[in-house]
C-alpha atoms as a PDB file:
ATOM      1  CA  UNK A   1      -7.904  22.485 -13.586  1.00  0.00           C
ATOM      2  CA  UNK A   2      -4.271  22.410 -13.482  1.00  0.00           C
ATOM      3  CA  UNK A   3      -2.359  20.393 -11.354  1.00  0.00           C
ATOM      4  CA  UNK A   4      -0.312  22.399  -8.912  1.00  0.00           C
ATOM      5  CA  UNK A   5       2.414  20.213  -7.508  1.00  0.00           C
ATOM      6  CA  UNK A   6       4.328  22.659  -4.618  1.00  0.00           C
ATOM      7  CA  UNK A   7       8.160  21.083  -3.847  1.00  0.00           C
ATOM      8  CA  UNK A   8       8.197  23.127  -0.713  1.00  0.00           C
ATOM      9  CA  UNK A   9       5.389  24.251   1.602  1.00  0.00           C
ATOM     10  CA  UNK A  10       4.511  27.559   1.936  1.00  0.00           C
ATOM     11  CA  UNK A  11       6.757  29.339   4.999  1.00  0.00           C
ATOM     12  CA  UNK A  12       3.954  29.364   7.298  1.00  0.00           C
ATOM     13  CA  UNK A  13       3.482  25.397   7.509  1.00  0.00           C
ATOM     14  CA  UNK A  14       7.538  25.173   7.351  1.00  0.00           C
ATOM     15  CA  UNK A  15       7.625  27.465  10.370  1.00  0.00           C
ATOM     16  CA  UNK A  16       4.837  25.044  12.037  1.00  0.00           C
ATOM     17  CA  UNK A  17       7.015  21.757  11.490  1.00  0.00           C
ATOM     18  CA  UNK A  18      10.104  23.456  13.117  1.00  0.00           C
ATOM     19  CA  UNK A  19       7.709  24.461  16.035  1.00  0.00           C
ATOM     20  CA  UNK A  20       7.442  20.858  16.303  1.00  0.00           C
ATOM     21  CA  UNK A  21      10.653  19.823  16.489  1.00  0.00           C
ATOM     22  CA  UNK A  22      11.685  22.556  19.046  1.00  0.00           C
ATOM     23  CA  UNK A  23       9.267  21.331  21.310  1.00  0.00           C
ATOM     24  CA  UNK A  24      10.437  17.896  21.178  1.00  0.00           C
ATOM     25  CA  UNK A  25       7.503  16.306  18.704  1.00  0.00           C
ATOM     26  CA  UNK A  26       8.105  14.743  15.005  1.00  0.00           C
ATOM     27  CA  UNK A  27       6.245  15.416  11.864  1.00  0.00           C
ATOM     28  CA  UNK A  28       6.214  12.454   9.431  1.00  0.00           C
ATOM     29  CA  UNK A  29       4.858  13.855   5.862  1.00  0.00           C
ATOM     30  CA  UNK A  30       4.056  11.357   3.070  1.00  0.00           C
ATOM     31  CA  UNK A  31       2.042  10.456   0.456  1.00  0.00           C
ATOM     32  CA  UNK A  32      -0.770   7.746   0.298  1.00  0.00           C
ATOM     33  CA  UNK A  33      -2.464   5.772  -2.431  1.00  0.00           C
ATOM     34  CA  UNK A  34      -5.999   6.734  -2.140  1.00  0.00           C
ATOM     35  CA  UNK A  35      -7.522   4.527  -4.911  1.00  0.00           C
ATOM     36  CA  UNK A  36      -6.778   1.220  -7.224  1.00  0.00           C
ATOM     37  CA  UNK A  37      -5.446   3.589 -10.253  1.00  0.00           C
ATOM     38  CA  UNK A  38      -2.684   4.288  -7.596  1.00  0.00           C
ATOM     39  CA  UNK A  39      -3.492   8.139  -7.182  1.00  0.00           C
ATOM     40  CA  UNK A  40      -2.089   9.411  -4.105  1.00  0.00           C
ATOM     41  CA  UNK A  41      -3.162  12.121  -1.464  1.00  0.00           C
ATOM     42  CA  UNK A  42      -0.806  13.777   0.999  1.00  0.00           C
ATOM     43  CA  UNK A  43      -1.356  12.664   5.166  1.00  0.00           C
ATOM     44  CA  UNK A  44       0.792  13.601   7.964  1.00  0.00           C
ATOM     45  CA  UNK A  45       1.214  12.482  11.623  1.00  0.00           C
ATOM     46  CA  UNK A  46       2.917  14.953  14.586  1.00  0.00           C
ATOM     47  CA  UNK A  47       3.570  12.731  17.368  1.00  0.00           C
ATOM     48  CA  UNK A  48       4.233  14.742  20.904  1.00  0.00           C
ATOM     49  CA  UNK A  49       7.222  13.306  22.679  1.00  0.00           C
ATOM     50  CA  UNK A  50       6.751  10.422  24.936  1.00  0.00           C
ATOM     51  CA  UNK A  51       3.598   8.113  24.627  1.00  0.00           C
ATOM     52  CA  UNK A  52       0.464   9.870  23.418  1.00  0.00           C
ATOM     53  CA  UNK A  53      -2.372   9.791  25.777  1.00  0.00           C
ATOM     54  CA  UNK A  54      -5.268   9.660  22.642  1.00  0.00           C
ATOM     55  CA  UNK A  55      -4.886  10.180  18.939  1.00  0.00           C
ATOM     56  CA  UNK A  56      -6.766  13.024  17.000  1.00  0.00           C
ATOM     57  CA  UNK A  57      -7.965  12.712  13.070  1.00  0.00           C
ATOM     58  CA  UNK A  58      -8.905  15.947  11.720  1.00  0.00           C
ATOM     59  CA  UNK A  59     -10.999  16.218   8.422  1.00  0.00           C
ATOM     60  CA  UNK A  60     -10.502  19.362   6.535  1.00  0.00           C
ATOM     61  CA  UNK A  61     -13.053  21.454   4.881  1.00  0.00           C
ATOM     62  CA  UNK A  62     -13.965  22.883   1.524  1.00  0.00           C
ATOM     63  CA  UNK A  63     -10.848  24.335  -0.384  1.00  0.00           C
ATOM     64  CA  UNK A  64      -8.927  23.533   2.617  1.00  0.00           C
ATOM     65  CA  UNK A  65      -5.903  21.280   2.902  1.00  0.00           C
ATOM     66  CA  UNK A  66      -3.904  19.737   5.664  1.00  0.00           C
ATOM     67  CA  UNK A  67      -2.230  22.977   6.363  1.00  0.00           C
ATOM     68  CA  UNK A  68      -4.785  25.343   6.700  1.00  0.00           C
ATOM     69  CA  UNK A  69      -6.976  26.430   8.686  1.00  0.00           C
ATOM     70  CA  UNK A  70      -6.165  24.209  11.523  1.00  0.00           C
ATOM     71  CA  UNK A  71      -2.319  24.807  12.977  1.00  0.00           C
ATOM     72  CA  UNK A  72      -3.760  26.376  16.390  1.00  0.00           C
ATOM     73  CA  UNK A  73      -5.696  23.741  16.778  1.00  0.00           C
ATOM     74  CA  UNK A  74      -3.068  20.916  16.102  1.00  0.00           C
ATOM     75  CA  UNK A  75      -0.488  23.003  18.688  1.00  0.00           C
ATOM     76  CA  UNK A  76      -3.136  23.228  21.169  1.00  0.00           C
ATOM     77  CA  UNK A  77      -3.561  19.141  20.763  1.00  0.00           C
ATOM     78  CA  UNK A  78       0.504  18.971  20.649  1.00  0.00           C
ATOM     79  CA  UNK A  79       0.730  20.600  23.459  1.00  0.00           C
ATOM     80  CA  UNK A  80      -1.733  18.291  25.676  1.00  0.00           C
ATOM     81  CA  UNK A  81       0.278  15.195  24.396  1.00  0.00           C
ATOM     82  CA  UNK A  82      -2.178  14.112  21.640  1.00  0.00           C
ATOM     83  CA  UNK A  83      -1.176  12.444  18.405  1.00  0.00           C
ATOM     84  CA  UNK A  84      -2.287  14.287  15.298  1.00  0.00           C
ATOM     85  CA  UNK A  85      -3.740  12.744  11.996  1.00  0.00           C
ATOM     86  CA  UNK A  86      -4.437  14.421   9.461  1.00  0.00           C
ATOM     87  CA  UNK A  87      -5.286  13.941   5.420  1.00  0.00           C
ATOM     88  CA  UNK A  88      -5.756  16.372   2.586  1.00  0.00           C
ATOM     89  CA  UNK A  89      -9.469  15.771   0.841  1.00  0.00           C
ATOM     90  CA  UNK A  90      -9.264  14.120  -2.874  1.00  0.00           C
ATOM     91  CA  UNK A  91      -7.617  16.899  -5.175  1.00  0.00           C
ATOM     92  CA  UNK A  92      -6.548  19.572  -2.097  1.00  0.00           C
ATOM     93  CA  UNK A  93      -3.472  21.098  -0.824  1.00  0.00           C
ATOM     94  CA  UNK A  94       0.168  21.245  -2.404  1.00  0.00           C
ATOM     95  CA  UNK A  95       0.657  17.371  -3.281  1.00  0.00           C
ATOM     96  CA  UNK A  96      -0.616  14.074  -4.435  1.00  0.00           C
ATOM     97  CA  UNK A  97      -2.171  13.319  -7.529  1.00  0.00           C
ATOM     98  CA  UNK A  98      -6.084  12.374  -6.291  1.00  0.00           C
ATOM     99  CA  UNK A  99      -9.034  14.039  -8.090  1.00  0.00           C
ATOM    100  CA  UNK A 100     -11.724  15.565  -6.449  1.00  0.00           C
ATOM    101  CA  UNK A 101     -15.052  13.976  -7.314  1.00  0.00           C
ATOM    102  CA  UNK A 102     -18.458  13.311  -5.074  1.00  0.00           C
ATOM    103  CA  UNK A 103     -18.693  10.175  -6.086  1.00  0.00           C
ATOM    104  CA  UNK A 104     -14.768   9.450  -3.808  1.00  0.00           C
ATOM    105  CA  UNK A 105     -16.031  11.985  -0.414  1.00  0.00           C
ATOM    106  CA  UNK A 106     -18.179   9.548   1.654  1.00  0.00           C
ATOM    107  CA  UNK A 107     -15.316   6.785   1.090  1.00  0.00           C
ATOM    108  CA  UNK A 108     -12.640   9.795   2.553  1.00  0.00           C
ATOM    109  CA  UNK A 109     -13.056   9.162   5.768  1.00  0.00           C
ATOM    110  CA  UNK A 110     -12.702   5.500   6.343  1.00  0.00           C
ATOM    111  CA  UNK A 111      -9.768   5.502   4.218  1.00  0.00           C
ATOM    112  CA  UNK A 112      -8.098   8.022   6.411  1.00  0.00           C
ATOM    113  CA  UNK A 113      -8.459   5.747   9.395  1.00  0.00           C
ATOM    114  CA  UNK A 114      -7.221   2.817   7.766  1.00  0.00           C
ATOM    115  CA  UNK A 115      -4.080   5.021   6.987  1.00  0.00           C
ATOM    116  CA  UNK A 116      -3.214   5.463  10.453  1.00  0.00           C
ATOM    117  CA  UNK A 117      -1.528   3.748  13.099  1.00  0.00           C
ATOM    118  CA  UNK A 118      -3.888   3.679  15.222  1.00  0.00           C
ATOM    119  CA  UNK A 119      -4.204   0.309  17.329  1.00  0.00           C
ATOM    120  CA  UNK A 120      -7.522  -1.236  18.503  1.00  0.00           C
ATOM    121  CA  UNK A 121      -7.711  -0.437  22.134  1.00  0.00           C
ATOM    122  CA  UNK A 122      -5.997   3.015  21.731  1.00  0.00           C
ATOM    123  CA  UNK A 123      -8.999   6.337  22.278  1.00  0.00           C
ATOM    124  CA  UNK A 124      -9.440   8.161  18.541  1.00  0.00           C
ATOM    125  CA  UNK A 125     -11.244  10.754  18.644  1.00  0.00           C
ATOM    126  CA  UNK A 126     -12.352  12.279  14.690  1.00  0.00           C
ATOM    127  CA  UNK A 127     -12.757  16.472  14.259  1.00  0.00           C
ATOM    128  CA  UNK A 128     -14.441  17.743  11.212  1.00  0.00           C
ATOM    129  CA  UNK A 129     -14.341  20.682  10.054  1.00  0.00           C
ATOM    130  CA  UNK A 130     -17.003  22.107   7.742  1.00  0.00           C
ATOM    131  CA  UNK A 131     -17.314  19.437   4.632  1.00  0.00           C
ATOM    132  CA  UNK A 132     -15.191  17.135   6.846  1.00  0.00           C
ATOM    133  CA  UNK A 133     -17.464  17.205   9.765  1.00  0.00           C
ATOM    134  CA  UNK A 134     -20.405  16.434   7.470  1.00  0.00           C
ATOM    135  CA  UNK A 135     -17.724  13.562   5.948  1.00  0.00           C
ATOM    136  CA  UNK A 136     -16.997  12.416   9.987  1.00  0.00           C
ATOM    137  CA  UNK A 137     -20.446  12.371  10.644  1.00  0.00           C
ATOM    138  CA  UNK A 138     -21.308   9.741   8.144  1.00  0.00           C
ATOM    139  CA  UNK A 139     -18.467   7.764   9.453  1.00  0.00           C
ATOM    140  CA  UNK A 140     -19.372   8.121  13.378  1.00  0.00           C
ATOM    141  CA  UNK A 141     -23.242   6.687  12.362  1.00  0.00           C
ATOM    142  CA  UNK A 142     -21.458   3.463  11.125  1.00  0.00           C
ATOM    143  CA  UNK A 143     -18.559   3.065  13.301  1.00  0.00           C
ATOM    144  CA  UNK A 144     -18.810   5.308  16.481  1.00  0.00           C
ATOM    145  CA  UNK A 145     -18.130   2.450  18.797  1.00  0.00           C
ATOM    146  CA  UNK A 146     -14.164   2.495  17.125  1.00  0.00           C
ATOM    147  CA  UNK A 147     -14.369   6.021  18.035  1.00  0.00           C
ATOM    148  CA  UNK A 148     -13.674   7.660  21.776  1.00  0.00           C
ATOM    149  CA  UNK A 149     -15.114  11.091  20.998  1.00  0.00           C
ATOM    150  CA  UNK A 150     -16.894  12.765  17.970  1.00  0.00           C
ATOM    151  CA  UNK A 151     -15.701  17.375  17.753  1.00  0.00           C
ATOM    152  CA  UNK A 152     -17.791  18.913  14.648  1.00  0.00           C
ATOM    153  CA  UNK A 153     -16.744  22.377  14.024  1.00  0.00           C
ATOM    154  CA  UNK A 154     -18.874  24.184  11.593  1.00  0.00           C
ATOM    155  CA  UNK A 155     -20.577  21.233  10.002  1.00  0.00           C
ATOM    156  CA  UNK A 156     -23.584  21.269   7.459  1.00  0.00           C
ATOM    157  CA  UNK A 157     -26.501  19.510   7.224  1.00  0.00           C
ATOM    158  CA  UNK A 158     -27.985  22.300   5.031  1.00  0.00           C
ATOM    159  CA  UNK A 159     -25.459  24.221   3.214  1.00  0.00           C
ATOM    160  CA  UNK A 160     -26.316  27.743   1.678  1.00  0.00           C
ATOM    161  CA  UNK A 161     -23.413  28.719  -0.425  1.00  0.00           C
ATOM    162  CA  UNK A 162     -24.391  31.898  -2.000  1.00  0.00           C
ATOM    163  CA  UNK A 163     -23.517  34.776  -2.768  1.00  0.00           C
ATOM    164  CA  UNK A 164     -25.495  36.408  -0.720  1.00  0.00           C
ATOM    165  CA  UNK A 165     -23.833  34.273   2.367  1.00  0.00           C
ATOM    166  CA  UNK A 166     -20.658  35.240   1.094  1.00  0.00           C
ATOM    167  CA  UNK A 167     -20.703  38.537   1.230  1.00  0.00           C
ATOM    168  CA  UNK A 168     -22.333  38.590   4.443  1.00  0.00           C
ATOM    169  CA  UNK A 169     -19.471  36.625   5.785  1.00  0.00           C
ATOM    170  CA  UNK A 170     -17.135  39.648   4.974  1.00  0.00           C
ATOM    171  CA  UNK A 171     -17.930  40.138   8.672  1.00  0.00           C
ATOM    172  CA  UNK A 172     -15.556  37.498   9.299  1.00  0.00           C
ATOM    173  CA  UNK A 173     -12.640  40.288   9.173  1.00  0.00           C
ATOM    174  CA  UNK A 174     -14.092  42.164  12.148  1.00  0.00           C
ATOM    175  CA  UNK A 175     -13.256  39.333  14.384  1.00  0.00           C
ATOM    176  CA  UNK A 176     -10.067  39.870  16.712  1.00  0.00           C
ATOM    177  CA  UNK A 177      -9.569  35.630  15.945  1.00  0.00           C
ATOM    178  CA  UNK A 178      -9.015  36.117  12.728  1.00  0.00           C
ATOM    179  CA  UNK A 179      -6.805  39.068  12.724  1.00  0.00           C
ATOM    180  CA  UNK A 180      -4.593  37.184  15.364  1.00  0.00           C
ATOM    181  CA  UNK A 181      -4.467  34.323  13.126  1.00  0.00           C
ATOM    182  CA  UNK A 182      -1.949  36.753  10.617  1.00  0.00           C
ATOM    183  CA  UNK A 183       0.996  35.635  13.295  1.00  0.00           C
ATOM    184  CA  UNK A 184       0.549  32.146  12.204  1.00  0.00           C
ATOM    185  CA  UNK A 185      -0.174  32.481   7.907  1.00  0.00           C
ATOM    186  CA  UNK A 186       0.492  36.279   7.041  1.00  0.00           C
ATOM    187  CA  UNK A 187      -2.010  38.919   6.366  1.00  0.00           C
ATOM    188  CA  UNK A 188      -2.852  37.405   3.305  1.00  0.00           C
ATOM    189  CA  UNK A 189      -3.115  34.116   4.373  1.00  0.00           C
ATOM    190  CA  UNK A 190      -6.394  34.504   6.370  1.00  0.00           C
ATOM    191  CA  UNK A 191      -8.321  34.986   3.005  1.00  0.00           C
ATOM    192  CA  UNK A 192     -11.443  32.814   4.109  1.00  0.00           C
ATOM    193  CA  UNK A 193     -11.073  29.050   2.664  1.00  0.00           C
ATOM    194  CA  UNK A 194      -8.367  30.432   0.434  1.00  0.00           C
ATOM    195  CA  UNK A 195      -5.711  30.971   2.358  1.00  0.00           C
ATOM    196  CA  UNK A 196      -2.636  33.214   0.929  1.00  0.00           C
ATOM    197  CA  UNK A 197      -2.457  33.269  -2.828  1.00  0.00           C
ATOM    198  CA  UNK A 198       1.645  31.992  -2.263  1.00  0.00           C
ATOM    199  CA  UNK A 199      -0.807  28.515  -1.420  1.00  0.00           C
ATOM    200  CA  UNK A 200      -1.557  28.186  -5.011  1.00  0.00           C
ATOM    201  CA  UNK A 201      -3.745  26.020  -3.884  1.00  0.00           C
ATOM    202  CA  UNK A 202      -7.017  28.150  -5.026  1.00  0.00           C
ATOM    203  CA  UNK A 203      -9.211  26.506  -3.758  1.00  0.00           C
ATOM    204  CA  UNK A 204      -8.650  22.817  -4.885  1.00  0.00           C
ATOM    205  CA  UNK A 205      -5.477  21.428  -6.521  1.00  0.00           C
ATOM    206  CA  UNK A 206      -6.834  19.260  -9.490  1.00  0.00           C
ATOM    207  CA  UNK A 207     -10.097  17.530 -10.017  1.00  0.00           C
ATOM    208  CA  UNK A 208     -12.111  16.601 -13.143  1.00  0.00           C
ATOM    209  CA  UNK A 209     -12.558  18.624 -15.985  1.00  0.00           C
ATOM    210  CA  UNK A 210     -15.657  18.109 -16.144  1.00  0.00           C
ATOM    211  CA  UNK A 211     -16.549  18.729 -12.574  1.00  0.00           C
ATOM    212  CA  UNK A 212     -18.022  22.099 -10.969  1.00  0.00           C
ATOM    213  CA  UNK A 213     -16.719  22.299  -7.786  1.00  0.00           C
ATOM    214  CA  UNK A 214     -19.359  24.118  -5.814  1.00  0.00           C
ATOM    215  CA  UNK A 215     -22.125  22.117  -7.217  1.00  0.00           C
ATOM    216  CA  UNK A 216     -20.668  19.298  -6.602  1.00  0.00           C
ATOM    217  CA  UNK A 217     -19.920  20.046  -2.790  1.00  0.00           C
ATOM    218  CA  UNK A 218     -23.166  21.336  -2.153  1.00  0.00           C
ATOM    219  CA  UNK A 219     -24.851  18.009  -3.806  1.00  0.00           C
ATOM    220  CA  UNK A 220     -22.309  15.745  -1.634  1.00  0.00           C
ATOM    221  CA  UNK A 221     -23.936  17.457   1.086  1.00  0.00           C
ATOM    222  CA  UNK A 222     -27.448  17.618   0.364  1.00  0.00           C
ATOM    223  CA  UNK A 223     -26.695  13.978  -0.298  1.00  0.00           C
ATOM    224  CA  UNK A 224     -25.294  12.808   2.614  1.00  0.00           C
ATOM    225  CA  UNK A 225     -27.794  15.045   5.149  1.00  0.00           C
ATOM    226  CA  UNK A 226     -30.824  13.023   3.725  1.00  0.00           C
ATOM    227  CA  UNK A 227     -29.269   9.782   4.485  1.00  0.00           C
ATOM    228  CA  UNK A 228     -27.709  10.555   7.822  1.00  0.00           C
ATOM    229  CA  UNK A 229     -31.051  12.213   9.122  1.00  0.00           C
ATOM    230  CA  UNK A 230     -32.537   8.893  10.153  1.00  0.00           C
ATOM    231  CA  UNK A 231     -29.288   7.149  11.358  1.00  0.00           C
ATOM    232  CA  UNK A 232     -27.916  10.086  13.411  1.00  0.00           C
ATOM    233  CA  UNK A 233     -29.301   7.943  16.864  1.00  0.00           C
ATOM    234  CA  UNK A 234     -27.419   5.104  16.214  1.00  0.00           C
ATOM    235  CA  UNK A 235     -24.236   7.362  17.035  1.00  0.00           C
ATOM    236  CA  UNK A 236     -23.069   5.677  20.738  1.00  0.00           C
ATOM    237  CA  UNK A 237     -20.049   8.256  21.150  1.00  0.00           C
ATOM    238  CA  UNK A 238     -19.941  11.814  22.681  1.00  0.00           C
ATOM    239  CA  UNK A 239     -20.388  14.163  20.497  1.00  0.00           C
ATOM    240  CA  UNK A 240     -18.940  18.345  20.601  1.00  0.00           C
ATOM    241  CA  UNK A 241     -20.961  20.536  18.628  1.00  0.00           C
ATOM    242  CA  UNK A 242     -19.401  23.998  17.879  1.00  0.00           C
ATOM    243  CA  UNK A 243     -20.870  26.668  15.645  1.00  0.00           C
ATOM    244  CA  UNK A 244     -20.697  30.350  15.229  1.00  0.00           C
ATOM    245  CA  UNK A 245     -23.750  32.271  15.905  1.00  0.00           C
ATOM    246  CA  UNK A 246     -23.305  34.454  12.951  1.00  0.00           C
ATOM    247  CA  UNK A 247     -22.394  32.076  10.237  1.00  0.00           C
ATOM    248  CA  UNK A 248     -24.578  32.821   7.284  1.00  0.00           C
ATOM    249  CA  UNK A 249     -23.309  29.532   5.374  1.00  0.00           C
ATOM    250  CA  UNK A 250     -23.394  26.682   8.144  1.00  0.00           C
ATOM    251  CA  UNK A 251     -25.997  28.427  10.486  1.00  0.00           C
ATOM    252  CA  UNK A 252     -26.260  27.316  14.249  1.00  0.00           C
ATOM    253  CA  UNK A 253     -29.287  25.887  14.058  1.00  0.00           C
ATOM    254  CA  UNK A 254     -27.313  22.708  12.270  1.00  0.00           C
ATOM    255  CA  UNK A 255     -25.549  21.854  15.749  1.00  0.00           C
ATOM    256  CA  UNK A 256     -29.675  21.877  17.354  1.00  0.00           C
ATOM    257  CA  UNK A 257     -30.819  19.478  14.630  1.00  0.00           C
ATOM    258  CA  UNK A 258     -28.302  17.093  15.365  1.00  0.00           C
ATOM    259  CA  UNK A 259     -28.169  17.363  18.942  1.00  0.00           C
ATOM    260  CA  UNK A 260     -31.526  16.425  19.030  1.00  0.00           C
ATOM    261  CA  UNK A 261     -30.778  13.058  17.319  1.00  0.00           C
ATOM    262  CA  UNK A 262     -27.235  12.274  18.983  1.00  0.00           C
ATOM    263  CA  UNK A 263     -28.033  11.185  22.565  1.00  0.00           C
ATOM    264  CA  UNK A 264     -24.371  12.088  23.989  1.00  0.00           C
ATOM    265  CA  UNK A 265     -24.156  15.377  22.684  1.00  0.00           C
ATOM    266  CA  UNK A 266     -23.468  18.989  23.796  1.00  0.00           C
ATOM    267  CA  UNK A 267     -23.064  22.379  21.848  1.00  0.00           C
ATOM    268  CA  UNK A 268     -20.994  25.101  22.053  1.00  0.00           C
ATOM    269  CA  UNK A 269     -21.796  28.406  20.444  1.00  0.00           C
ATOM    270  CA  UNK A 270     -19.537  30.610  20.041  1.00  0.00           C
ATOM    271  CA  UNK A 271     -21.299  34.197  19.976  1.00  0.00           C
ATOM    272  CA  UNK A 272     -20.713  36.720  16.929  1.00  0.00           C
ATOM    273  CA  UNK A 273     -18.103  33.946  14.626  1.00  0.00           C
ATOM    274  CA  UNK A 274     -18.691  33.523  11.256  1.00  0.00           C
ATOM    275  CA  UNK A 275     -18.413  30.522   9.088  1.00  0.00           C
ATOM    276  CA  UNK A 276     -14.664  31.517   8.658  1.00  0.00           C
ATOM    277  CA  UNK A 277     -13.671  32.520  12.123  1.00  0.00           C
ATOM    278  CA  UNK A 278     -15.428  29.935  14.260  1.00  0.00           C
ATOM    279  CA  UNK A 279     -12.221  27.488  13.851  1.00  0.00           C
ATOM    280  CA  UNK A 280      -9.895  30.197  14.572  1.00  0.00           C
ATOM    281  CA  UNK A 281     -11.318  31.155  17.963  1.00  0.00           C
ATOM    282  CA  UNK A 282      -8.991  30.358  20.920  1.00  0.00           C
ATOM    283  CA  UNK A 283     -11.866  28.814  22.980  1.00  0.00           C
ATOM    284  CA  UNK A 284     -12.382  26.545  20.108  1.00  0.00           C
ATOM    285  CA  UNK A 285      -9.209  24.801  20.454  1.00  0.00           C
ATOM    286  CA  UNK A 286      -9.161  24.866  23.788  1.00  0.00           C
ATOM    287  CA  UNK A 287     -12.554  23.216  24.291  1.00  0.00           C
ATOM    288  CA  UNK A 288     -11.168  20.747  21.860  1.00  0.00           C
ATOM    289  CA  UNK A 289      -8.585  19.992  24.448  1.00  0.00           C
ATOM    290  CA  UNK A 290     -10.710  19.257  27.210  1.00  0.00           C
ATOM    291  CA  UNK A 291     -13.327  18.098  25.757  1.00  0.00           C
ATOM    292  CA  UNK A 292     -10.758  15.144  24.310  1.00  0.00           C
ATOM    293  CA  UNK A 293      -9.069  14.714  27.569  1.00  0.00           C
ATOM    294  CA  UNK A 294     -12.640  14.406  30.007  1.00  0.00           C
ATOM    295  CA  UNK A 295     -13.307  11.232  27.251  1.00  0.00           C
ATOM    296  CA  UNK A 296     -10.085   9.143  27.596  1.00  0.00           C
ATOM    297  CA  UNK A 297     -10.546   5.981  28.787  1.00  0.00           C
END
């Protein structure tokens, strides 16, 4: 796959950064060396002005980057004085020069942390989305007591990836959510987990010739739900669990299966979204708020 190395973000996530500055925040954007061979994936941090009351890392999902779909969500954080983390997944988004392979994901996570300034007595609280929930996941059931609060939006344990699912999630473009999202990435930039073509980010950057993509997604995550099934008690943190009801590729009953495992856990179903418009929903972010600020300690 050819390596698509963007020197300028697309106008949307340009627009976002000056949206931070006007409201008084920074955005520090810089690469990160992800592995010994000294390949690098892109991270950036948006600090609010003044002292940040908890720090958030979000973990993007398949043929997702750092930049998409997730800006609501990081103003809505901004906005209640929350640091923001956040990492593009081994070969995703405009920079860097990582590969995606299955063999790097469950390692993603705990590398991100390490990245980040985070100190030892300061609340994190991690927010997955899709793959990356299934990736936070794995890292809450070994390290939840470093972690304040646990948000899983849209996360598999069983993944069906079909075409079938697909094209039932062509539903997606009935929801008001997603049509409102065209203020923030264009008409064409709502494209379910592709995001405007101008990305040219379709869906992953690079990653090994020899790799199949889906397959290889869809085996990280059969992989990782048989070996979290048994540990999933051992998670100590609280836990948000928020699904659509009509997602025909992550389906609801995911958040029930876990909940039933996680002690300090709570779902929140959002009625009619789809696998593509569940992160885009206002109440979404907003629950994301609170739920962060009820858990500061």
């Amino acid at each position: 796959m050819a390596h698509i190395n963007l020197k300028k973000d697309p106008a949307f996530f340009e627009t976002f950064k000056t949206w931070i500055s006007e409201h008084g925040g920074t955005f520090t954007d810089q690469l990160y060396t992800r592995s010994t061979q000294g390949e690098q994936s892109r991270g950036i941090t948006i600090q609010p002005q003044g002292k940040a009351v908890a720090s958030a890392l979000f973990i993007h999902g398949t043929g997702n980057d750092i930049t998409y779909p997730s800006i609501s969500l990081y103003k809505v954080l901004f906005k209640q004085n929350i640091r923001i983390y956040a990492f593009d997944l081994d070969g995703h988004g405009y920079k860097g020069s990582s590969l995606f392979s299955q063999q790097m994901l469950p390692t993603f996570v705990t590398w991100a942390v390490a990245q980040t300034e985070i100190s030892a007595n300061e609340p994190l609280f991690l927010i997955g989305h899709s793959l990356g929930g299934t990736l936070a996941l794995a890292h809450a059931v070994q390290a939840s007591k470093t972690m304040q609060g646990l948000i899983l939006i849209s996360a598999p344990l069983t993944l069906s990836a079909t075409f079938k699912s697909l094209a039932a999630e062509s539903l997606s473009w009935l929801r008001p959510s997603l049509w409102q999202e065209r203020k923030v990435y264009g008409t064409w930039g709502i494209l379910p987990a592709l995001g405007s073509f101008k990305r040219a980010s379709f869906p992953i950057r690079l990653t090994y010739p020899e790799v199949n993509y889906v397959l290889q997604v869809n085996d990280a995550v059969d992989t990782l739900a048989l070996d979290l099934i048994s540990k999933l008690d051992s998670i100590s943190c609280p836990v948000l669990l928020i699904y659509g009801t009509a997602d025909h590729i992550v389906k609801e009953q995911n958040a029930f299966d876990i909940q039933k495992r996680v002690k300090k856990s709570e779902v929140l179903s959002i009625k009619g979204a789809t696998h593509f418009s569940t992160i885009f929903e206002s109440e979404v972010s907003n629950r994301i708020g609170s739920f962060i600020r009820a858990h500061i300690r």
